[in-house]
C-alpha atoms as a PDB file:
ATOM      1  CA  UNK A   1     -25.664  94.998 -38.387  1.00  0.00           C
ATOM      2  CA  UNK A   2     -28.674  93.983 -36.841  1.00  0.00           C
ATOM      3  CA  UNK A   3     -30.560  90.900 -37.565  1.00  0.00           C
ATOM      4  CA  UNK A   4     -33.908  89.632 -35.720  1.00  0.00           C
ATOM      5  CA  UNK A   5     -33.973  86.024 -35.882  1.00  0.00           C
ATOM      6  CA  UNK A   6     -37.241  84.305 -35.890  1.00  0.00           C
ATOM      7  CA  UNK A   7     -36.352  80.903 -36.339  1.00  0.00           C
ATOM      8  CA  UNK A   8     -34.411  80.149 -33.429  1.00  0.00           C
ATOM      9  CA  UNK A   9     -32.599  77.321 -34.327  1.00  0.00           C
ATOM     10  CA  UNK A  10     -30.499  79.411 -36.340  1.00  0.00           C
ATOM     11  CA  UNK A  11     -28.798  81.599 -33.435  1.00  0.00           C
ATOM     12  CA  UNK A  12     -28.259  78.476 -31.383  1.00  0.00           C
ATOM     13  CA  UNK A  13     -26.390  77.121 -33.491  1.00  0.00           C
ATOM     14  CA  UNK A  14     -24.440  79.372 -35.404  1.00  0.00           C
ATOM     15  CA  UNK A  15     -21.465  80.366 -33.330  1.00  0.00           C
ATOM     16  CA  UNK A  16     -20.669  76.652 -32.990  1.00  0.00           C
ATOM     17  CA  UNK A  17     -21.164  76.647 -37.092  1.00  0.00           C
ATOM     18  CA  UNK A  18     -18.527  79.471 -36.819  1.00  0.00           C
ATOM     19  CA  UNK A  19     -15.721  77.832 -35.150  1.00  0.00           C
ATOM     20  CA  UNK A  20     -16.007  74.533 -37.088  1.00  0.00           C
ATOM     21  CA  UNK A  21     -15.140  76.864 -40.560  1.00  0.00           C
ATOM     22  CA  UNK A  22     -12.475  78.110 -38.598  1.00  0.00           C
ATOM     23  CA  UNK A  23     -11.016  75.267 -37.964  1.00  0.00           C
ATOM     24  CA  UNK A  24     -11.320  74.256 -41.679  1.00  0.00           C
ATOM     25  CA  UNK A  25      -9.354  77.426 -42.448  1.00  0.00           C
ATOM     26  CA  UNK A  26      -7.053  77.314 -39.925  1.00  0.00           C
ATOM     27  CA  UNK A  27      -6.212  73.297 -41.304  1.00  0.00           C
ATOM     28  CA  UNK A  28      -6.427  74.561 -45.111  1.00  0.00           C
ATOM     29  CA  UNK A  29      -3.864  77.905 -44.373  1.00  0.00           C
ATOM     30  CA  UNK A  30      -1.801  74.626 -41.870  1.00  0.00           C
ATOM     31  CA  UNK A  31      -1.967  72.627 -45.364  1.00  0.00           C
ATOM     32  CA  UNK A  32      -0.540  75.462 -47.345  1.00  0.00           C
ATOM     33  CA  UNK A  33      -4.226  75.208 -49.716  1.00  0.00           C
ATOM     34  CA  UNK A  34      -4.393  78.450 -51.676  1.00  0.00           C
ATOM     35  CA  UNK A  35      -7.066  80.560 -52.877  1.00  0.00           C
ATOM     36  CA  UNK A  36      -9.500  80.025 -49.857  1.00  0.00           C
ATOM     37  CA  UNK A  37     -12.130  82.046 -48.703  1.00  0.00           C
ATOM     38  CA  UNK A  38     -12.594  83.790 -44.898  1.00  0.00           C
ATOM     39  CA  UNK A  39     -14.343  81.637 -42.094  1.00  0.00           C
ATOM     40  CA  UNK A  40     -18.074  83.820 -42.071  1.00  0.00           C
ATOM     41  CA  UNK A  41     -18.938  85.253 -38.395  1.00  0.00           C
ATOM     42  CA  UNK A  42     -21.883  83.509 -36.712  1.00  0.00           C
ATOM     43  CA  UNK A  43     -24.279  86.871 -37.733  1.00  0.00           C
ATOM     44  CA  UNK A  44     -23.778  85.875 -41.217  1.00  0.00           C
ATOM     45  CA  UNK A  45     -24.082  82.124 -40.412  1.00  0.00           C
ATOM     46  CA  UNK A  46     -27.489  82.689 -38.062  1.00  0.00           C
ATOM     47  CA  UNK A  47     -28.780  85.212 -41.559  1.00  0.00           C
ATOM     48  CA  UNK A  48     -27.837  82.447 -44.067  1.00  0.00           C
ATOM     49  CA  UNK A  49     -29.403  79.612 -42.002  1.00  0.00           C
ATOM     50  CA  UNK A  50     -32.881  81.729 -41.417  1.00  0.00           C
ATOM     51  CA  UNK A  51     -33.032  82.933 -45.047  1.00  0.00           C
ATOM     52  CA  UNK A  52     -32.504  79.083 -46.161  1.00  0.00           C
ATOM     53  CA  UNK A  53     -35.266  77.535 -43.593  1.00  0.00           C
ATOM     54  CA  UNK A  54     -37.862  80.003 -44.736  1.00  0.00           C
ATOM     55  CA  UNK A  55     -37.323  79.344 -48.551  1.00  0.00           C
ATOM     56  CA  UNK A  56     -37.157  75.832 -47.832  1.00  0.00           C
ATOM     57  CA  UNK A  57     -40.921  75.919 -46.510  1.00  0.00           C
ATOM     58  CA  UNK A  58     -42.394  77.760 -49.802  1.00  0.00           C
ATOM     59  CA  UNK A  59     -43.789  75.792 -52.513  1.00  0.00           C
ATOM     60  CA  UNK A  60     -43.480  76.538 -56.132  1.00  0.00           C
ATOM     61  CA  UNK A  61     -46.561  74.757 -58.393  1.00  0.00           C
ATOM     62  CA  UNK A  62     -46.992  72.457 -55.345  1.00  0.00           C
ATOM     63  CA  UNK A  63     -43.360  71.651 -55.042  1.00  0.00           C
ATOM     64  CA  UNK A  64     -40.937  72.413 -52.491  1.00  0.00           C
ATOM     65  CA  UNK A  65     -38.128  74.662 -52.930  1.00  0.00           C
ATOM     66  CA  UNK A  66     -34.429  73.339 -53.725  1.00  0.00           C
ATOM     67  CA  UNK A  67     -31.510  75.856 -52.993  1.00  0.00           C
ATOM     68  CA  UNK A  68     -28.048  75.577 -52.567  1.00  0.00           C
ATOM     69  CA  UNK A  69     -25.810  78.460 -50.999  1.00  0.00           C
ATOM     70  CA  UNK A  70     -22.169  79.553 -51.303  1.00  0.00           C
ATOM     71  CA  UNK A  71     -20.966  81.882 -49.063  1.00  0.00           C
ATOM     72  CA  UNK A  72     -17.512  83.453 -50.299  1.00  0.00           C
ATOM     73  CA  UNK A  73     -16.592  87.121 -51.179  1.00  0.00           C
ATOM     74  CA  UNK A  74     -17.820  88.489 -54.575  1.00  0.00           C
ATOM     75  CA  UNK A  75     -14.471  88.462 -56.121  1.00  0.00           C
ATOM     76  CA  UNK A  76     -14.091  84.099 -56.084  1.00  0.00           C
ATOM     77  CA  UNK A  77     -17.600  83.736 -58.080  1.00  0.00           C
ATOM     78  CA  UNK A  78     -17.852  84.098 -61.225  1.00  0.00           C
ATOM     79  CA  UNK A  79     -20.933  85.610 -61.590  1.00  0.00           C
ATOM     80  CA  UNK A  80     -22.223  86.372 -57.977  1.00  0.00           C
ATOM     81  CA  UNK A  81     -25.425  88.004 -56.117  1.00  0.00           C
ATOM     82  CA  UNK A  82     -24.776  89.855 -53.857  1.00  0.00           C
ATOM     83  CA  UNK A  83     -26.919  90.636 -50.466  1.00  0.00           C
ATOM     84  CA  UNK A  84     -25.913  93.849 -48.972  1.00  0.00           C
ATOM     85  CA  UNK A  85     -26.947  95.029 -45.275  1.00  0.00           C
ATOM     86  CA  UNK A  86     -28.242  98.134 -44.309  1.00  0.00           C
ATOM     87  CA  UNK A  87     -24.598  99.162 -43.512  1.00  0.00           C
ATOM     88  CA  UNK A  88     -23.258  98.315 -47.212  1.00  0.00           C
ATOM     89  CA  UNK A  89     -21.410  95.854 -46.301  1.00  0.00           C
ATOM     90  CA  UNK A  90     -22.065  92.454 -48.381  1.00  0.00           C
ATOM     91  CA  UNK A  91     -23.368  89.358 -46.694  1.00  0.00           C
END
């Protein structure tokens, strides 16, 4: 999958991003939680976090925009949208 980053930010930071949800997993499968999801790989994070900065900056009737993101496999929403990638695999 290839991915061209413009906002920078977003690759800097998203392989650190990517070993902190590990670590969340990694405690949650330690804690015996059930029913979690899989830590995302720092392509994913570095997509998600350029997607969200650009849609943060538009305006809608002079207002900004207010999103919020879940990140999980299509199977643990309910009703889910789905991005796919060029390679049809879902985002």
């Amino acid at each position: 999958m290839t991915h061209r980053s413009i906002y920078q930010a977003s690759k800097a930071v998203a392989e650190i991003i990517e070993r902190i949800f590990e670590k969340h997993i990694q405690t949650a499968v330690q804690n015996n939680i059930g029913d979690i999801g899989t830590a995302p790989r720092a392509l994913q994070i570095q997509m998600i976090i350029d997607i969200a900065f650009w849609a943060s900056l538009r305006k809608e009737e002079g207002q900004f925009t207010k999103i919020s993101l879940a990140l999980m496999p299509p199977e643990q929403a309910g009703y889910p949208m789905v991005f796919w990638t060029k390679d049809s695999s879902y985002l």
